[in-house]
Protein backbone atom coordinates (compact mmCIF):
# COMPACT_ATOMS: atom_id res chain seq x y z
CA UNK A 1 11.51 27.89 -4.74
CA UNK A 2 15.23 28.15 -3.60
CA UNK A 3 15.91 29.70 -0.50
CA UNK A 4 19.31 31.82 -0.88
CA UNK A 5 21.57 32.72 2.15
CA UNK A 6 24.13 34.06 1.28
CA UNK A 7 31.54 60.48 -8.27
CA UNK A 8 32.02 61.91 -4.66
CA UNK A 9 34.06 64.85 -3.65
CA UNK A 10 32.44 65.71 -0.64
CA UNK A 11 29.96 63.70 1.39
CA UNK A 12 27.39 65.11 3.32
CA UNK A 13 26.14 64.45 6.90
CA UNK A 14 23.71 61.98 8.24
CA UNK A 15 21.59 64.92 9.46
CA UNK A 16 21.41 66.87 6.46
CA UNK A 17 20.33 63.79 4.28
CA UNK A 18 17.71 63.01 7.32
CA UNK A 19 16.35 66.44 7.00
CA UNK A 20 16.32 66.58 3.17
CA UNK A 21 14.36 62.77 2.98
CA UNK A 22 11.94 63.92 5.89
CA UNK A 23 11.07 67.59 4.43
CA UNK A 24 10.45 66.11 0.62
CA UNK A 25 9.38 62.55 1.29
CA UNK A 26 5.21 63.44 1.36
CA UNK A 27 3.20 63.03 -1.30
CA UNK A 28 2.88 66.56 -2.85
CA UNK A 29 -0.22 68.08 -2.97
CA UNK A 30 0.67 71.72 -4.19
CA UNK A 31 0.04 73.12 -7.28
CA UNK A 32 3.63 73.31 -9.69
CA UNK A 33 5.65 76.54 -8.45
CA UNK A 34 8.96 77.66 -9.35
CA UNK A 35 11.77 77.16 -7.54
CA UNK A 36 14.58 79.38 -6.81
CA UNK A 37 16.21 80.95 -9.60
CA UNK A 38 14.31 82.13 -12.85
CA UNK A 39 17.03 81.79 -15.32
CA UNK A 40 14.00 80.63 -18.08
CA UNK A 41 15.99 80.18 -21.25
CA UNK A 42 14.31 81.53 -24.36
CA UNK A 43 15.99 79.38 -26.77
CA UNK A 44 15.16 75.62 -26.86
CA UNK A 45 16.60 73.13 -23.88
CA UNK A 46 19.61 71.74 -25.81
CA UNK A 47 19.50 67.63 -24.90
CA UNK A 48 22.56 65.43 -25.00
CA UNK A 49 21.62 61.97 -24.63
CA UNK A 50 23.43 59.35 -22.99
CA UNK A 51 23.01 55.78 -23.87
CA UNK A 52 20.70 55.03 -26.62
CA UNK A 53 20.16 51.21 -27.14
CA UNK A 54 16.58 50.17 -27.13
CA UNK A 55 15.54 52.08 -24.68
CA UNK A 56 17.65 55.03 -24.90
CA UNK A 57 16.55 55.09 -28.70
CA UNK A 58 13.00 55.72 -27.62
CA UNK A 59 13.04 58.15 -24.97
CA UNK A 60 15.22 60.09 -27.58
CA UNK A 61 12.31 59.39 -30.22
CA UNK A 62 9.96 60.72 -27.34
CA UNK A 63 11.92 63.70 -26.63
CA UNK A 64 12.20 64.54 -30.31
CA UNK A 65 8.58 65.67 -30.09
CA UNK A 66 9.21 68.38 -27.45
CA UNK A 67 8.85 71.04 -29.54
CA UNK A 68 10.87 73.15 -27.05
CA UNK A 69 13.94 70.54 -27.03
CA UNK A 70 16.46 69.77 -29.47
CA UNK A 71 18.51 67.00 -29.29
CA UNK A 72 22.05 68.00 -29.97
CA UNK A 73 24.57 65.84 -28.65
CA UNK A 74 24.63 61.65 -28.48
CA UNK A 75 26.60 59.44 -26.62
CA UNK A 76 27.47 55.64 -26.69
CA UNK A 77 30.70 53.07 -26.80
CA UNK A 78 28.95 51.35 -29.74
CA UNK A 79 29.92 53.44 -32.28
CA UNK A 80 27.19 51.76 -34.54
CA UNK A 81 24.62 53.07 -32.01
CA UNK A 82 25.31 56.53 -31.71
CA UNK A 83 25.84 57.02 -35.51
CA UNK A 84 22.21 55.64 -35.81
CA UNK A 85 21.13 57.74 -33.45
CA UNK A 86 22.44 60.70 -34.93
CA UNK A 87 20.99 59.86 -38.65
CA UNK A 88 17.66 59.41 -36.79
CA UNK A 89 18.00 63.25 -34.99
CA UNK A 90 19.19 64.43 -38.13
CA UNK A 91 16.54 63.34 -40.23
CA UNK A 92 13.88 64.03 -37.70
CA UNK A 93 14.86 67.95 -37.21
CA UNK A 94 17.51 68.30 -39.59
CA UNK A 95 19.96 68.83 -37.00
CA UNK A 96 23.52 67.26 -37.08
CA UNK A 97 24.49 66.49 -33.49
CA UNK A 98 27.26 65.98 -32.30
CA UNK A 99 28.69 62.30 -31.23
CA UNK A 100 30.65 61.48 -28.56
CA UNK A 101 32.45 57.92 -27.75
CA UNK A 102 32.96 59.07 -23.91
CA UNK A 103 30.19 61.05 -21.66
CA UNK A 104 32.83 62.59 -20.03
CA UNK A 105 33.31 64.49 -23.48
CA UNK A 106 29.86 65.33 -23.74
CA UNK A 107 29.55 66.61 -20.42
CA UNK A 108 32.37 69.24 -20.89
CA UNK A 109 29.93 70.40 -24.15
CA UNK A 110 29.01 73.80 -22.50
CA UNK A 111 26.15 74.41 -24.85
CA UNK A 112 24.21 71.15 -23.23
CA UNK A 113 21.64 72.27 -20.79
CA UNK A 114 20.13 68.70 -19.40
CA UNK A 115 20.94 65.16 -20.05
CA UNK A 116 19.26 61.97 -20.58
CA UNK A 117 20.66 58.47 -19.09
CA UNK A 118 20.06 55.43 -20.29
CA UNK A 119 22.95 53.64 -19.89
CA UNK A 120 23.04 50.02 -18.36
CA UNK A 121 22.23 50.24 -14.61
CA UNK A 122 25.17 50.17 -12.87
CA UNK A 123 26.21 53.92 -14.57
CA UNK A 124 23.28 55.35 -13.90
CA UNK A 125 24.52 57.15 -11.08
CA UNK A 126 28.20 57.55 -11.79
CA UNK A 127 26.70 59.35 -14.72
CA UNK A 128 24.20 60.96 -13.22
CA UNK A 129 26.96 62.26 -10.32
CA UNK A 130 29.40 63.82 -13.32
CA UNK A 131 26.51 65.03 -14.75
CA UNK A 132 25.04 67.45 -12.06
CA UNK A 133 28.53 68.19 -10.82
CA UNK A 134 29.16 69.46 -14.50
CA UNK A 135 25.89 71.97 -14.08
CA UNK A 136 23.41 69.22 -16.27
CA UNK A 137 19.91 68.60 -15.15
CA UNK A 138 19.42 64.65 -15.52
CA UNK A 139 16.58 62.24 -16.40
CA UNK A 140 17.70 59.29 -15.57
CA UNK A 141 16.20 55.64 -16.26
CA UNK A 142 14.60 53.48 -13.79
CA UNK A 143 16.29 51.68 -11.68
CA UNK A 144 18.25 54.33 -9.37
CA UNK A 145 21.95 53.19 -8.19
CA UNK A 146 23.83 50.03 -7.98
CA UNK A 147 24.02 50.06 -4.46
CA UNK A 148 22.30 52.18 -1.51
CA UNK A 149 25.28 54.61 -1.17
CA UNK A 150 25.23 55.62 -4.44
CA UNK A 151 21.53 56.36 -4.09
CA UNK A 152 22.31 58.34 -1.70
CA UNK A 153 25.15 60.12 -3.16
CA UNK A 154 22.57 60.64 -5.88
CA UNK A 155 20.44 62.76 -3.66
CA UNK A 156 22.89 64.92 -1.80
CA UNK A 157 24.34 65.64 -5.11
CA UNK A 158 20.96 67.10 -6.65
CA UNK A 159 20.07 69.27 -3.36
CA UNK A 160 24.57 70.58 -3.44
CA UNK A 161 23.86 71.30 -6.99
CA UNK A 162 20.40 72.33 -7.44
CA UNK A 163 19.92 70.69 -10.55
CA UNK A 164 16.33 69.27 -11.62
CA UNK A 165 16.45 65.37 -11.63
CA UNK A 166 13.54 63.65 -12.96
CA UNK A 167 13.14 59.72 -12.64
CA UNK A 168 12.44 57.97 -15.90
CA UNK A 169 9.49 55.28 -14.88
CA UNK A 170 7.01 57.09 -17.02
CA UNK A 171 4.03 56.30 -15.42
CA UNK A 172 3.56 59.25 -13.47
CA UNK A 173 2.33 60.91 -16.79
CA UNK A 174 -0.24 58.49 -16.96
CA UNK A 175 -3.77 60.16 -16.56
CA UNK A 176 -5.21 57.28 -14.30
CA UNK A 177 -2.71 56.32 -12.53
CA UNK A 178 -2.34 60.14 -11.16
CA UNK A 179 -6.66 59.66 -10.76
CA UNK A 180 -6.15 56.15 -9.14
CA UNK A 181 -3.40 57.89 -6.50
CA UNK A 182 -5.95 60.72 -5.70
CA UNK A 183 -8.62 58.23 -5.15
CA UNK A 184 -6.30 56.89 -2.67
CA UNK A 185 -5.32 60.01 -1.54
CA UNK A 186 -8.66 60.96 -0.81
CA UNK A 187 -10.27 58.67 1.25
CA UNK A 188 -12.23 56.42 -1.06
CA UNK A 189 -10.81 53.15 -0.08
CA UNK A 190 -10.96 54.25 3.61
CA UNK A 191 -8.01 54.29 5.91
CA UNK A 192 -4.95 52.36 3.90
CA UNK A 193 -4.61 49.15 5.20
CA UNK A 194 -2.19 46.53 2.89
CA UNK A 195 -0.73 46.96 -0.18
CA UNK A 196 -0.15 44.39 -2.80
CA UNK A 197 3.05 45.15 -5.46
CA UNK A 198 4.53 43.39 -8.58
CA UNK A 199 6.13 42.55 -11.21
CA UNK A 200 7.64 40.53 -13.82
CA UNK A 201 10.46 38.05 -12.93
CA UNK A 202 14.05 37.85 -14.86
CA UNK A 203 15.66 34.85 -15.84
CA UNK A 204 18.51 32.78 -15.52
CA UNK A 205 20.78 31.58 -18.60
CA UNK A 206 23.79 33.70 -20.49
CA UNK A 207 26.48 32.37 -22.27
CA UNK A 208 29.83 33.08 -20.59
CA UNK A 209 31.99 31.88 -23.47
CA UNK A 210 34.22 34.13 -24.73
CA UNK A 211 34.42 36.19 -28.02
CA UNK A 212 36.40 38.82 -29.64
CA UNK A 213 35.35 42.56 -28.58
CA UNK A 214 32.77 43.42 -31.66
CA UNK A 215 34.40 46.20 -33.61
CA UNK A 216 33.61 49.48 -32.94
CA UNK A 217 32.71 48.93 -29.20
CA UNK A 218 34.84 50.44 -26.59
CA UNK A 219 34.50 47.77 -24.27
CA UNK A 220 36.33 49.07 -21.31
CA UNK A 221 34.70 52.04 -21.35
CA UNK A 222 31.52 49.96 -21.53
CA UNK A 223 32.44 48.01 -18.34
CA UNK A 224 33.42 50.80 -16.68
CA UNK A 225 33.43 50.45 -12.70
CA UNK A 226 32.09 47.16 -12.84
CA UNK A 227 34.68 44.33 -12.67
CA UNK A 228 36.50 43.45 -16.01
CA UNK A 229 35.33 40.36 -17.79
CA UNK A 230 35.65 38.83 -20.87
CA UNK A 231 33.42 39.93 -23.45
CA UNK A 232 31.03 37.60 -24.63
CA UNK A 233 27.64 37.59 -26.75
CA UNK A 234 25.09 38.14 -23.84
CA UNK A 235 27.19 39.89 -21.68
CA UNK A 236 26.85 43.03 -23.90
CA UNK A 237 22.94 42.82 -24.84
CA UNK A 238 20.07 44.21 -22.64
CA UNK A 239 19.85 40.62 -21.17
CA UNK A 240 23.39 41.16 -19.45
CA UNK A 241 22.44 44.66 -18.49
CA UNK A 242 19.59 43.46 -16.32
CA UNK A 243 20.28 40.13 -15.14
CA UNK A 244 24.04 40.43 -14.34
CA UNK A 245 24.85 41.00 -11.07
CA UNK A 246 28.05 42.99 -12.02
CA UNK A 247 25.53 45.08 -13.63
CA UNK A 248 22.04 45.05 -11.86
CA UNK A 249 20.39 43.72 -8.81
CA UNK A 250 17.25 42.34 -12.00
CA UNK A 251 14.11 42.91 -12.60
CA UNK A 252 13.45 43.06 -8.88
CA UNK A 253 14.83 46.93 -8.63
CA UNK A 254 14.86 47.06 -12.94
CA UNK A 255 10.93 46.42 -13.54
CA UNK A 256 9.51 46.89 -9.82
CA UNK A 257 10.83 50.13 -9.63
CA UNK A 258 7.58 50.67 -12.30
CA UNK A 259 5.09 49.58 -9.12
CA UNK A 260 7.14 50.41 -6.34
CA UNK A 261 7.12 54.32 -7.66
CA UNK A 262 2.99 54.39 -7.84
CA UNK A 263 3.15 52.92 -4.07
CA UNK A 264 5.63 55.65 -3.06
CA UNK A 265 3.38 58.27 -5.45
CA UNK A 266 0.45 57.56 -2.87
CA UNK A 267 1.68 56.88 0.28
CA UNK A 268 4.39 58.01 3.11
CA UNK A 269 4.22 55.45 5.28
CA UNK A 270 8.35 54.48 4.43
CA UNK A 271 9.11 57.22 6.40
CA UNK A 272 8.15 57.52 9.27
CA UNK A 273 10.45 54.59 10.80
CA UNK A 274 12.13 51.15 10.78
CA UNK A 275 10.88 48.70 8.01
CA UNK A 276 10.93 45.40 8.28
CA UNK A 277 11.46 43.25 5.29
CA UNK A 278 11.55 39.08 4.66
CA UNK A 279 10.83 37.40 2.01
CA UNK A 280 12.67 34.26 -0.64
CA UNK A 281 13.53 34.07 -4.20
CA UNK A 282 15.35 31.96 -6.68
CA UNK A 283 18.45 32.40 -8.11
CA UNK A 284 18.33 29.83 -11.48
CA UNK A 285 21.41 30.26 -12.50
CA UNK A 286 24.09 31.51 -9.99
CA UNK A 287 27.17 30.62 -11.24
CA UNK A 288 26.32 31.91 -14.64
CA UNK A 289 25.94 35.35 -16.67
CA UNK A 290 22.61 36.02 -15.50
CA UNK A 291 23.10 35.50 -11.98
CA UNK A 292 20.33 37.78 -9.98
CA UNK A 293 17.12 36.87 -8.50
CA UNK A 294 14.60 35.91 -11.22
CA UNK A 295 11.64 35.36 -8.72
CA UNK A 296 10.66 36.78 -5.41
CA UNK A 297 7.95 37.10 -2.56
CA UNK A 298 8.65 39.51 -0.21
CA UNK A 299 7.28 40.65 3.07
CA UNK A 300 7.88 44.50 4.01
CA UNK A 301 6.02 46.15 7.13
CA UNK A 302 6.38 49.80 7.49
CA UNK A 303 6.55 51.13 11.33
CA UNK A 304 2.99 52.15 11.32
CA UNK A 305 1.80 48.56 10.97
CA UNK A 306 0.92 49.13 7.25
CA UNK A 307 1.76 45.62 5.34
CA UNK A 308 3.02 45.69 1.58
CA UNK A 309 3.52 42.56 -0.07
CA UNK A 310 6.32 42.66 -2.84
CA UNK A 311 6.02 39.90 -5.42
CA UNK A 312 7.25 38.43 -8.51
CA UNK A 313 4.47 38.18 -11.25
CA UNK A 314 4.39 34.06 -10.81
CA UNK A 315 3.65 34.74 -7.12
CA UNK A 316 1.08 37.53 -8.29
CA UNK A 317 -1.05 35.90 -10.73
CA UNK A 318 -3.39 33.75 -8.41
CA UNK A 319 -3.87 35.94 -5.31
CA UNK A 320 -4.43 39.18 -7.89
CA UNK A 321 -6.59 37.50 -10.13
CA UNK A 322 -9.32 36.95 -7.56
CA UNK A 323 -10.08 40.26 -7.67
CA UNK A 324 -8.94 41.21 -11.19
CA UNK A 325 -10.12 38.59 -12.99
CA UNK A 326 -10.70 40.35 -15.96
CA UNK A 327 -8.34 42.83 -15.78
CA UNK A 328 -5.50 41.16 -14.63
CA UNK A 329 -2.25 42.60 -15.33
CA UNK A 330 1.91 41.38 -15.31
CA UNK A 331 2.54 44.48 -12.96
CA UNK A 332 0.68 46.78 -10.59
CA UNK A 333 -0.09 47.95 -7.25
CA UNK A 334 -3.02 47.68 -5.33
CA UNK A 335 -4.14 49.97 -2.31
CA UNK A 336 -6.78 48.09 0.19
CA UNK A 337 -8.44 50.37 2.46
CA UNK A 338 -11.74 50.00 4.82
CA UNK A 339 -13.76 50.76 2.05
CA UNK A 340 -12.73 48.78 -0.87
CA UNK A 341 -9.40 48.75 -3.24
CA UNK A 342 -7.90 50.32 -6.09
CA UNK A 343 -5.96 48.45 -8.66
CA UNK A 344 -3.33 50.60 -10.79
CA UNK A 345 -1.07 48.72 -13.74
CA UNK A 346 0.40 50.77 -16.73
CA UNK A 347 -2.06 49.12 -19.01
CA UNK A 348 -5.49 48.85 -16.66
CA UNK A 349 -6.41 49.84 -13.63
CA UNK A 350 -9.63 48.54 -11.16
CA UNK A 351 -11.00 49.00 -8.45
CA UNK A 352 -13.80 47.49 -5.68
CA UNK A 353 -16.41 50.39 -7.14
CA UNK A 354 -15.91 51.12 -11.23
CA UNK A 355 -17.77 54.13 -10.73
CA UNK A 356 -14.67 55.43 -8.69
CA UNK A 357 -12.66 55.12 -11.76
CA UNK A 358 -15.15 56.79 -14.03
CA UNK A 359 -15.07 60.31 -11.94
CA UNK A 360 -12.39 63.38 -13.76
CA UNK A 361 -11.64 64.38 -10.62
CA UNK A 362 -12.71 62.85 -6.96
CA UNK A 363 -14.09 65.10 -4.40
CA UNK A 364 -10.96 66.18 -1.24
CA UNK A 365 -8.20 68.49 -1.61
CA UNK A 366 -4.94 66.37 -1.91
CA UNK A 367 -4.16 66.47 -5.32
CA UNK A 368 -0.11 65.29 -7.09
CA UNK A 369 2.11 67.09 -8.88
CA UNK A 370 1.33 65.77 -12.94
CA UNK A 371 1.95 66.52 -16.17
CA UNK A 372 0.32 64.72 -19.04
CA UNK A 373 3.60 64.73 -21.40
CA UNK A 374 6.50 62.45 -19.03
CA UNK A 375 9.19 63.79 -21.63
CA UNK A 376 8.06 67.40 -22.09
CA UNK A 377 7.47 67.80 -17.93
CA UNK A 378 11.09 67.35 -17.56
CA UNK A 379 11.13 70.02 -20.21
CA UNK A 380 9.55 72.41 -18.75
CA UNK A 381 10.96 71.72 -15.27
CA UNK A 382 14.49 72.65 -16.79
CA UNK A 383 13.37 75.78 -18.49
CA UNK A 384 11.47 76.79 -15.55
CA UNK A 385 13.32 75.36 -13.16
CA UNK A 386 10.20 73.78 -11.22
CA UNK A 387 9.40 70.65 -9.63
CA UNK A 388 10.09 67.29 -11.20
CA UNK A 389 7.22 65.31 -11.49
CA UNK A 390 9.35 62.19 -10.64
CA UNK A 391 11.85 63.49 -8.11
CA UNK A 392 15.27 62.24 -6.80
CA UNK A 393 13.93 61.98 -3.39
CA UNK A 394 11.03 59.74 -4.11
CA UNK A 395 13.34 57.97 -6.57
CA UNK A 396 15.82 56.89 -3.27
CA UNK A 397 12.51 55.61 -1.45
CA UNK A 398 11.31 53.05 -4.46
CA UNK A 399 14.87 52.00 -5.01
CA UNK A 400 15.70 51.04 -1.70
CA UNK A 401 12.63 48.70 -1.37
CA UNK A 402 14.22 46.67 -3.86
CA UNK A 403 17.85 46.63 -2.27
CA UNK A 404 16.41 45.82 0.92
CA UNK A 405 14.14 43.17 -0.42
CA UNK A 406 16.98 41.76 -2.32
CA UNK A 407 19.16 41.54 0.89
CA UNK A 408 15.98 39.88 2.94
CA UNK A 409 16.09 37.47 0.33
CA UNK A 410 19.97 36.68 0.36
CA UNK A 411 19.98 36.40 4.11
CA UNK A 412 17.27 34.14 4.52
CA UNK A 413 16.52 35.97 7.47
CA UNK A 414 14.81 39.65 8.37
CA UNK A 415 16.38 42.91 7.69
CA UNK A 416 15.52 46.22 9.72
CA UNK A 417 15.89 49.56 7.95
CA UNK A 418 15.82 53.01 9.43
CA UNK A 419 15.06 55.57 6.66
CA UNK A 420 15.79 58.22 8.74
CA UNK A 421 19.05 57.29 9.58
CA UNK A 422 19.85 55.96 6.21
CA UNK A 423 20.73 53.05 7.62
CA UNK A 424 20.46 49.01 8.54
CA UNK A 425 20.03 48.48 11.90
CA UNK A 426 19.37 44.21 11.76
CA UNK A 427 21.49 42.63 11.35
CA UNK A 428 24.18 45.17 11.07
CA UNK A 429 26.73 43.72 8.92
CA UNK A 430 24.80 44.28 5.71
CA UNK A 431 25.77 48.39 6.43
CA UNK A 432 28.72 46.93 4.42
CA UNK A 433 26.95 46.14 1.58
CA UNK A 434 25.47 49.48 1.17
CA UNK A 435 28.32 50.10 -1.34
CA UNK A 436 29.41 48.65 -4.31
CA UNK A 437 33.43 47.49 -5.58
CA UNK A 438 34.54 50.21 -8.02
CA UNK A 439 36.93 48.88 -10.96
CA UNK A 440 39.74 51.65 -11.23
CA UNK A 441 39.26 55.21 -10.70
CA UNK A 442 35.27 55.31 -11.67
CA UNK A 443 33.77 57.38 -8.91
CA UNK A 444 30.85 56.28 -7.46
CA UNK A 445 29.73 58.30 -4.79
């Protein structure tokens, strides 16, 4: 294991994003209610999509079974891609939408009520920022920002505009994981005493040898406000999306966002002061294309003494598996309390007494917000303008245990974090990475 040292008009106060973390941080335990504003449209929630690679391809496929969503507008530089993605909405409800080379154009469309981002990591929130500043509710794809400003940014934009944000790590929709949570919630385990979090590694590799733009690619427009580099054949793939650091911080933020989100679902304890994190990882390939961490083991100890240990799947396999032998999964999070554990991963879950797991609904009154249809609550939530099942503000507390981790890791040393003042307080310095270099005149915050 190698140790490694190494779109804003207006900003808003310290105070004011204090107060808007602290009053929405808790896990919610009321029923859905509407929020201000009725405004309930009776015709269908008109969907422009943005990005649809792999990814974006299937949460449009997802959405197209909303039956009170239409899909109306796509957007992507490939031109390849977004005329394959409009035969698919076209054949699927015989609707012609419209295409669009540039989300800026697509965002002017007036008759586009919400958007959906998939887009490679570093636009999500440049996106997501012209988006809500254009009057667009957002669903945007795990991870969150490219740095911790623009998380930020991200947040105080949603509360200035009032626009419903929903966070697209999908598991929130998932019937027990919500159970799992409650359990937690509710006192079966006991008082909450460690936490265990992880998941799968990224890699190292990438060819940086150039090659001619592909045709039909608007490759600027592609880069963006990352740094302009030569195009070359994994640069443009999902690979460079996720393990380029011009791009993404890897599978650290861009898969253990999954985990990190069902820790954050069922617990508060990131709030209420410093965190301490330390931890290594291993950078395979640093000079080259893929360039982030590809494995990591992480410390992170919340101010109320409450221990979380952040791994890498390689790290995970042998202390899970003693207690998930049989169930043993490549992500997950597990919640030990006085009185025994509960295991939750996308595809299993366990837990220290399987008859926990068989109860519909555990005794206590602390109950989340859920929705059994991920792509139809953020439906809803536009048309009724009510509360996102997977909200911007818990989306800013998962993400920044992965930028935080990630800077343990590159310091070699310990970091200190104080949520409430949005800010590093050990060792100081890294306040300066909180942003990220913007190529041109991309806005990013």
């Amino acid at each position: 294991m190698k140790k490694t040292s190494q779109l804003s008009r207006r900003r808003f106060a310290g105070g004011l994003l204090q107060a808007a973390l602290l009053a929405a941080t808790a896990p919610q335990f009321v029923p859905l209610r509407l929020l201000a504003g009725d405004n309930t449209p009776s015709k269908k929630i008109q969907l422009g999509h943005i990005g649809v690679g792999n990814q974006g391809t299937n949460d449009l496929r997802n959405f197209l079974t909303v039956d009170s969503a239409a899909s109306v507008a796509i957007c992507d530089p490939f031109r390849e891609r977004r005329e394959r993605a409009g035969k698919f909405v076209q054949d699927a409800q015989k609707l012609e939408p419209k295409l669009y080379n540039d989300f800026r154009d697509l965002l002017a469309d007036k008759s586009v009520d919400a958007v959906v981002i998939v887009t490679p990591d570093h636009w999500h929130v440049p996106v997501g920022l012209a988006a809500v500043r254009a009057g667009k509710d957002v669903y945007i794809e795990k991870p969150l920002g490219h740095s911790l400003n623009q998380n930020r940014a991200m947040l105080n934009a949603c509360r200035e505009t009032g626009r419903i944000f929903q966070y697209g790590t999908q598991q929130r929709a998932q019937e027990m994981l919500k159970r799992g949570v409650e359990l937690v919630l509710n006192g079966y385990i006991g008082d909450l005493q460690r936490l265990e979090v992880w998941a799968p590694g990224g890699q190292g590799g990438g060819s940086l040898a150039e090659i001619p733009v592909p045709a039909g690619l608007d490759y600027d427009l592609y880069i963006g406000p990352a740094p302009m580099r030569p195009c070359t054949k994994d640069r443009i793939t999902n690979a460079g999306s996720w393990y380029c650091a011009d791009y993404a911080l890897g599978f650290i933020a861009g898969w253990g966002a999954h985990p990190l989100d069902i820790a954050i679902w069922a617990m508060d304890s990131d709030t209420k002061g410093p965190i301490t994190f330390s931890g290594t990882g291993n950078f395979p390939t640093p000079t080259g294309l893929f360039n982030t961490c590809a494995t990591w083991d992480v410390q992170i100890k919340f101010s109320d003494g409450l221990p979380m240990h952040f791994m890498s799947t390689n790290f995970a396999e042998p202390i899970v598996k003693k207690y998930r032998p049989d169930t043993w999964q490549a992500d997950g999070t597990t919640f030990f309390g006085t009185k025994g554990w509960v295991s939750l991963s996308r595809n299993g879950v366990a837990a220290s007494n399987p008859d926990w797991l068989k109860l519909k609904k555990c005794e206590g009154t602390k109950r989340v917000l859920y929705r059994n249809h991920y792509y139809k609550a953020f439906v809803d939530s536009v048309r009724e303008r009510s509360a996102s099942i997977a909200p911007i503000q818990d989306a800013v507390r998962s993400d920044a245990l992965s930028h935080l981790s990630l800077m343990a890791i590159k310091t070699g040393g310990e970091v200190i974090w104080d949520p409430a003042a949005y800010k590093i307080t050990s060792p100081g310095s890294l306040n300066d990475q909180m942003h990220c270099d913007v190529r041109g005149n991309w806005q990013q915050s």
